[in-house]
Every structure is written in C-alpha cells, then in structure tokens.
C-alpha atoms as a PDB file:
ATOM      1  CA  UNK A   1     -21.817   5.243   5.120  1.00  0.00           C
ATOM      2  CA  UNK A   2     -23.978   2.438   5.916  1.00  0.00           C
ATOM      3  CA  UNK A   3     -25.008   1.970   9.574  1.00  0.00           C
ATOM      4  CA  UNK A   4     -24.759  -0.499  12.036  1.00  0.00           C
ATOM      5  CA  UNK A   5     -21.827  -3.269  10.115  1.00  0.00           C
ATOM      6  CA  UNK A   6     -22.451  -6.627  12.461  1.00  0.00           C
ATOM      7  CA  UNK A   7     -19.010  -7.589  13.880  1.00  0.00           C
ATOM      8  CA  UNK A   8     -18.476 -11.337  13.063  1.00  0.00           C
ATOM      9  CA  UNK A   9     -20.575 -10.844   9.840  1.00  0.00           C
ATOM     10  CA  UNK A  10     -18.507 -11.491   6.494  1.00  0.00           C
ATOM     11  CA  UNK A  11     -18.526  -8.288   3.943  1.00  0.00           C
ATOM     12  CA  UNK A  12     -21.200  -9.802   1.426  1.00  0.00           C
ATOM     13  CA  UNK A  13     -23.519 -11.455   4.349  1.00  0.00           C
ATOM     14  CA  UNK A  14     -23.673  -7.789   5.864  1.00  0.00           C
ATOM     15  CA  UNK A  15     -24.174  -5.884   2.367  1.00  0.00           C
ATOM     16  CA  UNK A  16     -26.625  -8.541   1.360  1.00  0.00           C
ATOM     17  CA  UNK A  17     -29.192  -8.110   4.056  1.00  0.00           C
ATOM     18  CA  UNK A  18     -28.785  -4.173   2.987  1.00  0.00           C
ATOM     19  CA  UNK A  19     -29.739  -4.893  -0.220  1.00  0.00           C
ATOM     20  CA  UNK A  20     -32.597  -7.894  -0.017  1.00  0.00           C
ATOM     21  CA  UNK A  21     -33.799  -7.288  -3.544  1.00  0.00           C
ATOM     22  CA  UNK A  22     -29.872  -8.540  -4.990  1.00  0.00           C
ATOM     23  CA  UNK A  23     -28.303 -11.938  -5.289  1.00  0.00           C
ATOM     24  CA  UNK A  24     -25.551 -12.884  -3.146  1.00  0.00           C
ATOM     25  CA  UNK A  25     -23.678 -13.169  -6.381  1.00  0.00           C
ATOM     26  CA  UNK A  26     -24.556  -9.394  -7.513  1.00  0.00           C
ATOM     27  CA  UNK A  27     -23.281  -8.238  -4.282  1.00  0.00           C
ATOM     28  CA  UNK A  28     -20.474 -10.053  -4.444  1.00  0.00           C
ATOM     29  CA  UNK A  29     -19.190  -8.717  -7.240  1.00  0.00           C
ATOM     30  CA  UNK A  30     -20.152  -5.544  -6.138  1.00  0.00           C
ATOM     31  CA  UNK A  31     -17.426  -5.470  -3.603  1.00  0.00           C
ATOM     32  CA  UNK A  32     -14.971  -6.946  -5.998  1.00  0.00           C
ATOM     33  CA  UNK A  33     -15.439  -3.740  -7.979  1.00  0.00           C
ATOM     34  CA  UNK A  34     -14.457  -1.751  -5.554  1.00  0.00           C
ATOM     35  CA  UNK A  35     -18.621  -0.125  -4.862  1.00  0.00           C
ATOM     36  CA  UNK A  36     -17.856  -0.977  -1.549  1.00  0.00           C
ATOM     37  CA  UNK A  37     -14.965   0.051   0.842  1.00  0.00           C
ATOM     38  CA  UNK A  38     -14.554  -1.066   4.739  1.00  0.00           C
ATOM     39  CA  UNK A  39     -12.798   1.956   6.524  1.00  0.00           C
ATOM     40  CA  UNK A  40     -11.814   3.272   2.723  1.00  0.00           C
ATOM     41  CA  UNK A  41     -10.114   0.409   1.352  1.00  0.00           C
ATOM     42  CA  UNK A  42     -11.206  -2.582  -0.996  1.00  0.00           C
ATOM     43  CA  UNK A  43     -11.513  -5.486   1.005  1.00  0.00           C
ATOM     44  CA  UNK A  44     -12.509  -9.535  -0.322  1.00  0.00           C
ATOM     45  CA  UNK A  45     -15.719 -10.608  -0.376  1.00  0.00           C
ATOM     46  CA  UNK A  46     -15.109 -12.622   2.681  1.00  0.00           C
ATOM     47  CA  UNK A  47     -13.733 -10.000   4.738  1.00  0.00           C
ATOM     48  CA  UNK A  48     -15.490 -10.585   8.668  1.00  0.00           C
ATOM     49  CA  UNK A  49     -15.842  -7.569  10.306  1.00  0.00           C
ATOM     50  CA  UNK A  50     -15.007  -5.856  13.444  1.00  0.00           C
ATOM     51  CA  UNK A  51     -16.266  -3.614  15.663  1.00  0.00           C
ATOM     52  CA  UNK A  52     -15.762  -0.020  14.866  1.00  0.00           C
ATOM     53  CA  UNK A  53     -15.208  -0.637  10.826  1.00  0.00           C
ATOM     54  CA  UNK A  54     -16.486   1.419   8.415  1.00  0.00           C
ATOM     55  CA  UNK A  55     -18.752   0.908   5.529  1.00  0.00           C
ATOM     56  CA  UNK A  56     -18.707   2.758   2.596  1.00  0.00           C
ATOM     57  CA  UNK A  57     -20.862   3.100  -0.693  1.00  0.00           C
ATOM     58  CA  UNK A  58     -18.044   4.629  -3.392  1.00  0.00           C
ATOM     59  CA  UNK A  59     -20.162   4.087  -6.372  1.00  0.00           C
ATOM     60  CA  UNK A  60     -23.725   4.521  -7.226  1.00  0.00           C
ATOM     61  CA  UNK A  61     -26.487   2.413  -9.941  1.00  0.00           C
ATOM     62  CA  UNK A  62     -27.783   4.798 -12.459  1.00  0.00           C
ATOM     63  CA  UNK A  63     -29.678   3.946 -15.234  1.00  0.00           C
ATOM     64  CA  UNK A  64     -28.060   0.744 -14.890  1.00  0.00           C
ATOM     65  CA  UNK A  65     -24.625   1.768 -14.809  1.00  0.00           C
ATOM     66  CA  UNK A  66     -22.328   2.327 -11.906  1.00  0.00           C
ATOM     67  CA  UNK A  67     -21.074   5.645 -11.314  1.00  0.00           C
ATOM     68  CA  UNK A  68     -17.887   7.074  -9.703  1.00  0.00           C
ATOM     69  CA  UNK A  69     -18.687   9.334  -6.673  1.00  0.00           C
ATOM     70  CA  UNK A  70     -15.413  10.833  -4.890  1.00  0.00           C
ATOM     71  CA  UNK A  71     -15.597   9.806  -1.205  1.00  0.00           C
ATOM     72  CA  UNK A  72     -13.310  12.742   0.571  1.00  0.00           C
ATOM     73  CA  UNK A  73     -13.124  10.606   4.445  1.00  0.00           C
ATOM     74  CA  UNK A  74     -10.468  12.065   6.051  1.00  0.00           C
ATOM     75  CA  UNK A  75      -8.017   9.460   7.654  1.00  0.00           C
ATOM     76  CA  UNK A  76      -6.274   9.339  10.943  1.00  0.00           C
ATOM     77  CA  UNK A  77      -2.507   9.072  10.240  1.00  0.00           C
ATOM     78  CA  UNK A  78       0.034   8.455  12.923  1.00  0.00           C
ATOM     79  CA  UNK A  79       3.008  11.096  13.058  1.00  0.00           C
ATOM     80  CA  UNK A  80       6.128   8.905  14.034  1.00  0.00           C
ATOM     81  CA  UNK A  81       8.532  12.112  14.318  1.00  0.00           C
ATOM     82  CA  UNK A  82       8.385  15.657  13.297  1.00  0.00           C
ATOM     83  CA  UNK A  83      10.668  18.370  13.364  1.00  0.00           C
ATOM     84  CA  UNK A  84      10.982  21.936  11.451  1.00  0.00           C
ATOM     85  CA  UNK A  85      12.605  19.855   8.533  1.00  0.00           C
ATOM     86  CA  UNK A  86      10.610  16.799   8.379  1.00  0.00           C
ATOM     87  CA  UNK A  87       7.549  14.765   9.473  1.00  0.00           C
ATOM     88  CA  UNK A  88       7.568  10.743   9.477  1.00  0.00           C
ATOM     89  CA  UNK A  89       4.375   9.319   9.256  1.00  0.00           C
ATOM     90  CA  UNK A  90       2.866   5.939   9.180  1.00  0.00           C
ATOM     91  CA  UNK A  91       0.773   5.458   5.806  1.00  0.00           C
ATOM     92  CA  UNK A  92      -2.465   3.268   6.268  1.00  0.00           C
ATOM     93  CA  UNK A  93      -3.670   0.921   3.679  1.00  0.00           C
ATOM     94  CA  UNK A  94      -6.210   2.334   1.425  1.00  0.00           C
ATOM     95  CA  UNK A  95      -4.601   5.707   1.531  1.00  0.00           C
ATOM     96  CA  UNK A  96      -3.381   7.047  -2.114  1.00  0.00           C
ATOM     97  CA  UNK A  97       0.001   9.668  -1.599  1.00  0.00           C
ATOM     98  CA  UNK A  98      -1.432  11.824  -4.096  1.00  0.00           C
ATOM     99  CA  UNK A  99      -4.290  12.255  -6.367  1.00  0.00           C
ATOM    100  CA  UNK A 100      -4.627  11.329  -9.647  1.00  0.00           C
ATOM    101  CA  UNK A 101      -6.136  12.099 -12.815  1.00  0.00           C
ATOM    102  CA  UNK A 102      -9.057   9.001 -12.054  1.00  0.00           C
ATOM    103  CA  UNK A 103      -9.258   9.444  -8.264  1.00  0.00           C
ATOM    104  CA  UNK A 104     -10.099  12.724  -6.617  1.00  0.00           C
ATOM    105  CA  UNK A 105      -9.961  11.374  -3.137  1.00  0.00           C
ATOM    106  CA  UNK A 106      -8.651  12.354   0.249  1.00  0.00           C
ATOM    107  CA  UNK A 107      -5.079  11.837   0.169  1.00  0.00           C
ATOM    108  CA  UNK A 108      -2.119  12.001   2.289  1.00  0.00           C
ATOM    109  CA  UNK A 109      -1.125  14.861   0.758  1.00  0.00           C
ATOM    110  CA  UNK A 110      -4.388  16.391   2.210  1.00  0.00           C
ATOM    111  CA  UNK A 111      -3.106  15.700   5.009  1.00  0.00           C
ATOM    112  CA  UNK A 112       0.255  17.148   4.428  1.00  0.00           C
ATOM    113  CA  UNK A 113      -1.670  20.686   3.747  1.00  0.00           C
ATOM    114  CA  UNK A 114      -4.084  19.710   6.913  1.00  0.00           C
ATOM    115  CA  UNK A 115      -1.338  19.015   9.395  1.00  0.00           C
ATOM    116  CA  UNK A 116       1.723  21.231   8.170  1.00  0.00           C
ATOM    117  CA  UNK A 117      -0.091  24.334   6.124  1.00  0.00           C
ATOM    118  CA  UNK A 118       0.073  25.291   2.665  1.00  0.00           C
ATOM    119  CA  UNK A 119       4.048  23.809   1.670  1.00  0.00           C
ATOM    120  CA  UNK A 120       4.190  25.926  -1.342  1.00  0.00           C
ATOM    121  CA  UNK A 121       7.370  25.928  -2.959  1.00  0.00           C
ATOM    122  CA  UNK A 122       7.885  22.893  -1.127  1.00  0.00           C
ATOM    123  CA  UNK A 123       9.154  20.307  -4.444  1.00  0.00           C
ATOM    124  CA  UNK A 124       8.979  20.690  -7.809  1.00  0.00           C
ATOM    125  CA  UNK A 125       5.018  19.510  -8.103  1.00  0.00           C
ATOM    126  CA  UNK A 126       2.453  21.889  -6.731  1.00  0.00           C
ATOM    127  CA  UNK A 127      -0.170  19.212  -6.386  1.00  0.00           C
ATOM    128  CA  UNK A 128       2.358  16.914  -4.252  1.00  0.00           C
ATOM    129  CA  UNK A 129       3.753  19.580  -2.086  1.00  0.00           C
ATOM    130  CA  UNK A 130       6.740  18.021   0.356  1.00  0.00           C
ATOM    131  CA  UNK A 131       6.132  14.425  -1.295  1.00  0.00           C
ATOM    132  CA  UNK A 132       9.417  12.840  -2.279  1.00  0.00           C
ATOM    133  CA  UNK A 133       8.771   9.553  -2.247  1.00  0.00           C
ATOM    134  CA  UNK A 134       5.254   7.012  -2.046  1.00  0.00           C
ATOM    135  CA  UNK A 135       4.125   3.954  -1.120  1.00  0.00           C
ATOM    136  CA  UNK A 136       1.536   2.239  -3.236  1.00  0.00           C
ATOM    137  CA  UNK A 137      -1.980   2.519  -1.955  1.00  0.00           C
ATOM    138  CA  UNK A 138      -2.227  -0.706  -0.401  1.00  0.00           C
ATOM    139  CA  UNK A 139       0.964  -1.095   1.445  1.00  0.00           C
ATOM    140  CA  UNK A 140       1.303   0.405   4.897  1.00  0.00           C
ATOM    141  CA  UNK A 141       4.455   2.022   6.858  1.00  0.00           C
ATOM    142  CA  UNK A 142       7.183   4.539   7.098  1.00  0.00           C
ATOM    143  CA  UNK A 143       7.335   7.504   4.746  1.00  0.00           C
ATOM    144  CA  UNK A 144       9.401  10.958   5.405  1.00  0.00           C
ATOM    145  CA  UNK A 145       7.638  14.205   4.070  1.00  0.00           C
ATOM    146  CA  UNK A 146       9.607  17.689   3.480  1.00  0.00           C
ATOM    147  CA  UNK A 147       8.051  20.714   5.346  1.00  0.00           C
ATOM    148  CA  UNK A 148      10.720  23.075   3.725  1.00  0.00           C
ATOM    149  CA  UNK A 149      12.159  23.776   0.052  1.00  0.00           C
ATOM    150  CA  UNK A 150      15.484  23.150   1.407  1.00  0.00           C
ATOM    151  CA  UNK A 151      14.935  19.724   3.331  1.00  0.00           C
ATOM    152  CA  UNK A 152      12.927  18.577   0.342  1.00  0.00           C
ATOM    153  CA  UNK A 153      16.264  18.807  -2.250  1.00  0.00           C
ATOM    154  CA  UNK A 154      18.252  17.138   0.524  1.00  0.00           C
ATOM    155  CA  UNK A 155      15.591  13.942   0.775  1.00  0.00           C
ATOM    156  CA  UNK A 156      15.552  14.209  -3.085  1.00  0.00           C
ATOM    157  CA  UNK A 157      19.143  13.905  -3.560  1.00  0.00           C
ATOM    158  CA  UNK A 158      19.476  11.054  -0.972  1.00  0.00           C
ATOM    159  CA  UNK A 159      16.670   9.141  -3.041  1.00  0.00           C
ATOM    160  CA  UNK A 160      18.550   9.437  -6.119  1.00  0.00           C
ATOM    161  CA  UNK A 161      21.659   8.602  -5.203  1.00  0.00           C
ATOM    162  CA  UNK A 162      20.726   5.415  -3.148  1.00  0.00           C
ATOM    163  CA  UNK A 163      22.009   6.371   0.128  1.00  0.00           C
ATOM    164  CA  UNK A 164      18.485   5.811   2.129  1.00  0.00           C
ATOM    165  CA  UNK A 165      17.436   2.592   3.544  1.00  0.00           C
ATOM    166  CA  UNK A 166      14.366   0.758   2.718  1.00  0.00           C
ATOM    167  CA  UNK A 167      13.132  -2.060   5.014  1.00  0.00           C
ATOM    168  CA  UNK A 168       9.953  -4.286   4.676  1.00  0.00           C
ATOM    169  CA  UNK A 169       8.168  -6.529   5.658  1.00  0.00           C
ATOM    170  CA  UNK A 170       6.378  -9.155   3.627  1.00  0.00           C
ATOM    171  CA  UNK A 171       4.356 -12.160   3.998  1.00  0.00           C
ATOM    172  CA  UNK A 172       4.159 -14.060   0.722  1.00  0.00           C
ATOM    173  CA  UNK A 173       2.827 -17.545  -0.946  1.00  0.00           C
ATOM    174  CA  UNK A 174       4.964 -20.141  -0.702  1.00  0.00           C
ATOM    175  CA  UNK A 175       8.688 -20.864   0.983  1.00  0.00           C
ATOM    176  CA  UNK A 176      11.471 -19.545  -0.622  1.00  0.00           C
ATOM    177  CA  UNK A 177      14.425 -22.423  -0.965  1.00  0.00           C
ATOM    178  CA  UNK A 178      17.260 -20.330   0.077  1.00  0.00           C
ATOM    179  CA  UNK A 179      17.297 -18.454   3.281  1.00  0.00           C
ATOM    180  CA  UNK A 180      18.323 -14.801   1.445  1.00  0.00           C
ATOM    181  CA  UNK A 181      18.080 -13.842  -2.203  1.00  0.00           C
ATOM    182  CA  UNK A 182      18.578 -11.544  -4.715  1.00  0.00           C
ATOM    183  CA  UNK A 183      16.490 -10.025  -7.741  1.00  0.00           C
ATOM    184  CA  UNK A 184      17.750  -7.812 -10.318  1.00  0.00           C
ATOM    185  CA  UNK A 185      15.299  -8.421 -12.885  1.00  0.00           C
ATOM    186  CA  UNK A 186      14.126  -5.407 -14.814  1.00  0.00           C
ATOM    187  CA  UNK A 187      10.944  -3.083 -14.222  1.00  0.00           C
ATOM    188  CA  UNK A 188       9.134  -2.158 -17.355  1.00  0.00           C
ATOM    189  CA  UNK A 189       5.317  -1.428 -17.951  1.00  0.00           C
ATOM    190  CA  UNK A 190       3.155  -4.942 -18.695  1.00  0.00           C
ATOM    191  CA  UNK A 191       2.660  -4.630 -22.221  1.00  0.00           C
ATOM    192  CA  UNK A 192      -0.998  -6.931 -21.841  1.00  0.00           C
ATOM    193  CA  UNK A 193      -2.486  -5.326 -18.760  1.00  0.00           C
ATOM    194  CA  UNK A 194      -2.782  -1.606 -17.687  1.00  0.00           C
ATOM    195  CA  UNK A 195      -1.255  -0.610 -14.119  1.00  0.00           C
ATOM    196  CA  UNK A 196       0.849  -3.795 -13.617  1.00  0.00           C
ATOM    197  CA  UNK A 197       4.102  -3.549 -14.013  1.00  0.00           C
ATOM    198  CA  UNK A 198       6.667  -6.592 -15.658  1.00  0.00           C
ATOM    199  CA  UNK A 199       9.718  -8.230 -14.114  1.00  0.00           C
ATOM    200  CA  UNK A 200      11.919  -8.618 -17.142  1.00  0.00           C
ATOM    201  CA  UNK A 201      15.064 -10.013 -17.697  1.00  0.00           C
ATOM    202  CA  UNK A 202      18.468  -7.886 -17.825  1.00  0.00           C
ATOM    203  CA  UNK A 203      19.072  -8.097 -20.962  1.00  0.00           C
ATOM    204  CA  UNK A 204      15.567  -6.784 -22.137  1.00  0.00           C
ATOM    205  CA  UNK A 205      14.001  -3.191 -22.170  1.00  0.00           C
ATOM    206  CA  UNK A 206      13.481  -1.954 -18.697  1.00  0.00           C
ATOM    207  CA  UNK A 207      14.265  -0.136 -15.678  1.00  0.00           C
ATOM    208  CA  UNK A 208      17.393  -1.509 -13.194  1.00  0.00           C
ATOM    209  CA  UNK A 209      15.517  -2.906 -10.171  1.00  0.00           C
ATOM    210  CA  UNK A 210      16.883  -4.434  -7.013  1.00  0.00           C
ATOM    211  CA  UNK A 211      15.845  -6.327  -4.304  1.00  0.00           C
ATOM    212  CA  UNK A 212      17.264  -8.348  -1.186  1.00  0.00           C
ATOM    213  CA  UNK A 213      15.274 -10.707   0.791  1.00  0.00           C
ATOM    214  CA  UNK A 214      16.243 -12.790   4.006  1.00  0.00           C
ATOM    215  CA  UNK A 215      13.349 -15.080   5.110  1.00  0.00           C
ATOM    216  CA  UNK A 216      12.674 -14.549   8.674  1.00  0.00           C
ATOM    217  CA  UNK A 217      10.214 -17.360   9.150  1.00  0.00           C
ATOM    218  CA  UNK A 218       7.895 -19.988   7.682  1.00  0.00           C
ATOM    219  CA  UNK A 219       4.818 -21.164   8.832  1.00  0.00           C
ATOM    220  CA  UNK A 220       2.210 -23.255   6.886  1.00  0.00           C
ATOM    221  CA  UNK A 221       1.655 -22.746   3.117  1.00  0.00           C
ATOM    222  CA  UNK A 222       3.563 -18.956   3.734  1.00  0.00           C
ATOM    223  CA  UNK A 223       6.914 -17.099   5.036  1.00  0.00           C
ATOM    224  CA  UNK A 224       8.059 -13.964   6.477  1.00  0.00           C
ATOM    225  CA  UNK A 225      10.704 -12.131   4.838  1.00  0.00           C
ATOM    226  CA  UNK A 226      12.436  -9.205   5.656  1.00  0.00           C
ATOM    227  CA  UNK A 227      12.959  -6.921   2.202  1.00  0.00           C
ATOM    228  CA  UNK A 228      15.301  -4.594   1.355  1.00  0.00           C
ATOM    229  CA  UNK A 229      15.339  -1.900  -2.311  1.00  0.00           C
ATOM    230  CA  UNK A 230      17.916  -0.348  -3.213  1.00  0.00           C
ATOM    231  CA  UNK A 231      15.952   1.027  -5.884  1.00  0.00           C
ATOM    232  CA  UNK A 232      12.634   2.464  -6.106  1.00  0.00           C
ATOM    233  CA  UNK A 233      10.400   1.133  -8.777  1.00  0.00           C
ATOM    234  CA  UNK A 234       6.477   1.396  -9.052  1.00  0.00           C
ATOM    235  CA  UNK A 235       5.272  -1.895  -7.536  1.00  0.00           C
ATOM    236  CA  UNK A 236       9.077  -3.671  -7.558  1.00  0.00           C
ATOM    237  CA  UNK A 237       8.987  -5.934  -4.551  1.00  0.00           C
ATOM    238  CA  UNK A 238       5.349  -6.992  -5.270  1.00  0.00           C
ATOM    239  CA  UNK A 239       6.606  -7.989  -8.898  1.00  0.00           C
ATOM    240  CA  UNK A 240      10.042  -9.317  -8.247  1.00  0.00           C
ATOM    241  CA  UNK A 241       8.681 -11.679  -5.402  1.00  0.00           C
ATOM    242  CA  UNK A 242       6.184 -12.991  -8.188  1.00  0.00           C
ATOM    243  CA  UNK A 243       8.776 -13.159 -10.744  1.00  0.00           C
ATOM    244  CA  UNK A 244      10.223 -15.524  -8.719  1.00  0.00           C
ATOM    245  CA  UNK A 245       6.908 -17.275  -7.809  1.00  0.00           C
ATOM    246  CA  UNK A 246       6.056 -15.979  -4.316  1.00  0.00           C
ATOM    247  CA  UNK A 247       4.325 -13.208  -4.900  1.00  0.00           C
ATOM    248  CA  UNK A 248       2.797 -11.179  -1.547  1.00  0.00           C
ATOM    249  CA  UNK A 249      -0.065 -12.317  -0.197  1.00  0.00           C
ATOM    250  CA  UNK A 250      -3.341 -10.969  -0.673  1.00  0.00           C
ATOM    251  CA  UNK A 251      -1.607  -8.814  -3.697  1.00  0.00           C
ATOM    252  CA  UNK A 252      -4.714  -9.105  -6.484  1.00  0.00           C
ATOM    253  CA  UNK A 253      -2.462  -7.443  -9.029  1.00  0.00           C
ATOM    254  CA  UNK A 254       0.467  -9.957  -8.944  1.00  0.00           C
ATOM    255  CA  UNK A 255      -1.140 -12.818  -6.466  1.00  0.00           C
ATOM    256  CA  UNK A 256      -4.934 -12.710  -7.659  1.00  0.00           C
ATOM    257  CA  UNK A 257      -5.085 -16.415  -8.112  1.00  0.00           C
ATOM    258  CA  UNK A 258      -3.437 -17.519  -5.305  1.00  0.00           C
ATOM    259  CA  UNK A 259      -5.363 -14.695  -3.055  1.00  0.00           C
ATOM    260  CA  UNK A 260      -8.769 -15.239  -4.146  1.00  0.00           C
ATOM    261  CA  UNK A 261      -8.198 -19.172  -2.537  1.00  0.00           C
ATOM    262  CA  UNK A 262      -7.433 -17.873   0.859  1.00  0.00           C
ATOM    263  CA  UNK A 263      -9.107 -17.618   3.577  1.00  0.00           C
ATOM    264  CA  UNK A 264      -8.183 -14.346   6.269  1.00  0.00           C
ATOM    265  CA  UNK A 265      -7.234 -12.223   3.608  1.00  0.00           C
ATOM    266  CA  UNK A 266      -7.412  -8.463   5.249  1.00  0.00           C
ATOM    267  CA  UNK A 267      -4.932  -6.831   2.789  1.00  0.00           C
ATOM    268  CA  UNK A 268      -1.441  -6.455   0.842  1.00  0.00           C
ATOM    269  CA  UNK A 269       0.538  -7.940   3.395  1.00  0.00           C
ATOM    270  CA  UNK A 270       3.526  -5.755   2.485  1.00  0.00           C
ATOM    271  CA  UNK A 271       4.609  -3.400   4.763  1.00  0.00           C
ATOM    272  CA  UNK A 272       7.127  -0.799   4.685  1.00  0.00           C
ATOM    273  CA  UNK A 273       8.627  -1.108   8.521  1.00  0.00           C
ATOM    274  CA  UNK A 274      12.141   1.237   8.363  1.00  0.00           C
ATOM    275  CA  UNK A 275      13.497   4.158   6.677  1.00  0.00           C
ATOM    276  CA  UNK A 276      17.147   5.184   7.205  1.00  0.00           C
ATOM    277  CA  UNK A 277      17.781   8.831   6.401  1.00  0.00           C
ATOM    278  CA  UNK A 278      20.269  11.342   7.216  1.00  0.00           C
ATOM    279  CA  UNK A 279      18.029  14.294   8.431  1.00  0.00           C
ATOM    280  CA  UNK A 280      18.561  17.462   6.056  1.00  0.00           C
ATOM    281  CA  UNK A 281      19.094  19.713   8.963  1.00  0.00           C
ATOM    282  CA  UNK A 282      21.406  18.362  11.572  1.00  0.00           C
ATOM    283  CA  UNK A 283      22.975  16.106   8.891  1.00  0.00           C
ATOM    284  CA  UNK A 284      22.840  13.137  11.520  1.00  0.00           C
ATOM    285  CA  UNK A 285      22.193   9.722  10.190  1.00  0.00           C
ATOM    286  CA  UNK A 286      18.495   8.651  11.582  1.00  0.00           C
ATOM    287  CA  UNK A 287      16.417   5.489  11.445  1.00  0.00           C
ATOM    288  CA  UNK A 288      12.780   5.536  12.178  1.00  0.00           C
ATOM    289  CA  UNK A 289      10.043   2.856  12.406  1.00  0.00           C
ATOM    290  CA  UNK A 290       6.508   2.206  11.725  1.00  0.00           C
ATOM    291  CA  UNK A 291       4.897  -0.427  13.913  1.00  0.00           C
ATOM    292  CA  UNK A 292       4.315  -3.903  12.563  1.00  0.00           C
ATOM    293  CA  UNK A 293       0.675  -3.928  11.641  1.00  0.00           C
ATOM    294  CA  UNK A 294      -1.633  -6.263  13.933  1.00  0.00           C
ATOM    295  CA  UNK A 295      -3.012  -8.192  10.722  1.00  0.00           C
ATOM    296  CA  UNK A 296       0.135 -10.101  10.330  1.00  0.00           C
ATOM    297  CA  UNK A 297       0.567 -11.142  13.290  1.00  0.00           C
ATOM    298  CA  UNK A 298      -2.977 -12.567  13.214  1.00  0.00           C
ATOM    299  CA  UNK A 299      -2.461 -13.754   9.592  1.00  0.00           C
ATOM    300  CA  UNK A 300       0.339 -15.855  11.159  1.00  0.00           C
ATOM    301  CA  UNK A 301      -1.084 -17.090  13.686  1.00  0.00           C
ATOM    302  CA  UNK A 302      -4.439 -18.263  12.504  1.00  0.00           C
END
C-alpha cells in the first residue's frame, strides 16, 4: 500500500510524484492495466481522491515485465439481514463472488467462511460454499447467501424457476426515447473478444435473456433507469442496454468509448438495489434492500 494518497489529487498526479523517474504517460497506463487499485478496485486515470482511500500496488516490474502478485485485503461488507437460513449482504465494487482460475484474491466467499464458518456441504461447489447466485465484480448491491444445505436448494430452485425479483439501478449514456422498454435479445459468448459477452438476435445461437427498464429520470447527456431480469445472464443488463445503444456508464467492457470521454467516472454505475425472495425457512415472501450508493447521487448531481 502506498502511503499518504493526497485527497483532491487525481490517480496519475498522485502515482506520478511516487514514481519521478516515469512519464505521466507510463503511469497512466499503468493504472489502465489494472497495476494500480484505489481501495481494491480499478479506477480511471482521472480518478480524484478522497480522504481515507486506499492505494494499492497489484503488480510488480521484473525484468521488464509486469508480474501478477495476489493482493488478499480483506473487505468490509455490510450484512443487510441474517438469520439461521440466510445472510443478505451488500456486495462492494471491486469485490469478485468467488475466485477464479486467474485471480486468487480475497473474495466474498472469504468472507462467507470468515463470517458464517466452514459451510461445507453447503451447494454443490466446494470452492463457492452457500453461493447461489453473483454479481459481477464491478456492480454493487443486494445478494442472499445460504448458511444451510437445505436453504441453499430452496434459493436454487427459486433462481431457476424465475420466481425471485431482481431490481437495479442504472445510470447509462444517453436518453432512452420511450419511458419503459423491453429486451429479449439473446446472450451468447463474443466470438472477437474474450470475457464480453454478445446481445444477439432471437433467431440466432444464444441464451434467452430478458430485461425491463422504466426510466426514472434524465439529466444532462445521461438517465436513471430502474431495471428489472427475469433472467440471469453473465453481464445481461450491461449488454442489452448497449445493444440498444445506452450502455451503463463507466462500463469499459460495453461503454469503453463513451467512458473514457467522461469526466467523474468512479465506477460501473450499475447497481443491484432489491431482491425479492421467499425465505427457505418460514416460507414468507421477503424483500430486502441495499442502499443506493453515494456515487450516483454525486454523478447526478455534478
């Protein structure tokens, strides 16, 4: 961790009085690589930072070549309701679910073992004990964990037959014509870029998909919409919104053009606000919330 980040410094200012003997350019790309995280997550090179952020060094020069080092920083992840079934929590940004075969990170699911013990037996994965759903790494909000074998079938079977709600929240480029829409274009995986994900048409090769958007409000060059999915595809609302040309802002996977011209950008504004479950042990119908994040309100208002 680097010491001392100067509030009201940009990201590439700060890193490039660290590093004296680099260009500004060199550091800048740098931080679009990722060497660089502010309180674990990739941020643009014109991120201004606040007091109390973090600075962190994920890769290191050897020989000439960067490196991957695993940077293990536990995370402080709010607990929005837990019971002997179940435990809610809201997911920062810059927090993977689970690890993968290229990151070997801290994890929610380190958390999971942290907070609730062991889960064993808990889901069919051992390495994603109690996991039954995610949230990609850079959207925030809701997500309901398992803490017993039993709870975790019930979750599953809700997931797969549709019967849970899924509410967002995004802020994306552009103002859609019509107030509320639909998108049922198909999720496959992009044949031209590793990762990203393709909105296809019906009648082509792909996954059903569906989204529902109503915009909530408009304000400069951007709008507010409230998002629903009725099905769960890797990266579907950030694709379908660009599929239909307003994709989320600050997304550098489906928006990277449009992102890297703004100003402000402080993440994925995507957020996933409510989940409607019934609860696996009183069999009640429940709706919990995570907080709006402060960064859209700012984003909105500057």
């Amino acid at each position: 961790m680097l010491d001392n980040p100067e509030p009201g410094k940009r990201i590439d200012q700060f890193l490039a009085a660290q590093f004296p003997d680099q260009s500004r350019s060199e550091v800048q790309r740098w931080i679009a690589r990722g060497r660089f995280t502010v309180n674990g997550r990739v941020v643009a090179k014109d991120y201004v930072l606040k007091v109390d952020d973090r600075v962190e060094e994920t890769h290191t020069i050897s020989n000439g070549k960067e490196t991957q080092e695993t940077v293990r920083t536990a995370v402080d992840i709010p607990i929005i309701f837990e019971d002997d079934d179940i435990v809610l929590v809201n997911k920062p940004i810059g927090v993977l679910v689970h690890p993968t075969p290229k990151n070997d990170e801290w994890t929610l699911v380190d958390f999971v073992r942290e907070h609730c013990g062991s889960l064993d037996g808990v889901g069919e994965d051992p390495e994603r004990p109690g996991i039954v759903h995610r949230l990609d790494r850079d959207v925030s909000g809701v997500m309901v964990i398992a803490k017993t074998p039993a709870a975790w079938r019930h979750l599953k079977e809700q997931f797969m037959q549709r019967t849970i709600t899924k509410e967002y929240r995004a802020i994306v480029f552009g103002q859609p014509s019509q107030p509320t829409g639909t998108i049922t274009f198909k999720i496959a995986h992009s044949q031209t870029r590793g990762g990203k994900m393709a909105a296809r048409p019906e009648h082509e090769l792909g996954r059903e998909a569906w989204t529902e958007y109503e915009v909530l409000q408009t304000f400069k060059r951007y709008a507010l919409l409230r998002v629903f999915i009725r099905t769960g595809r890797t990266h579907q609302i950030r694709a379908h919104l660009a599929a239909i040309d307003h994709p989320v802002v600050g997304d550098m996977i489906y928006g990277a053009k449009r992102t890297r011209l703004t100003k402000g950008i402080e993440r994925v504004y995507l957020h996933a606000l409510r989940l409607e479950v019934t609860h696996p042990g009183s069999g009640e119908r429940q709706s919990f919330e995570a907080p709006m994040p402060q960064e859209f309100e700012r984003f909105m208002q500057a």
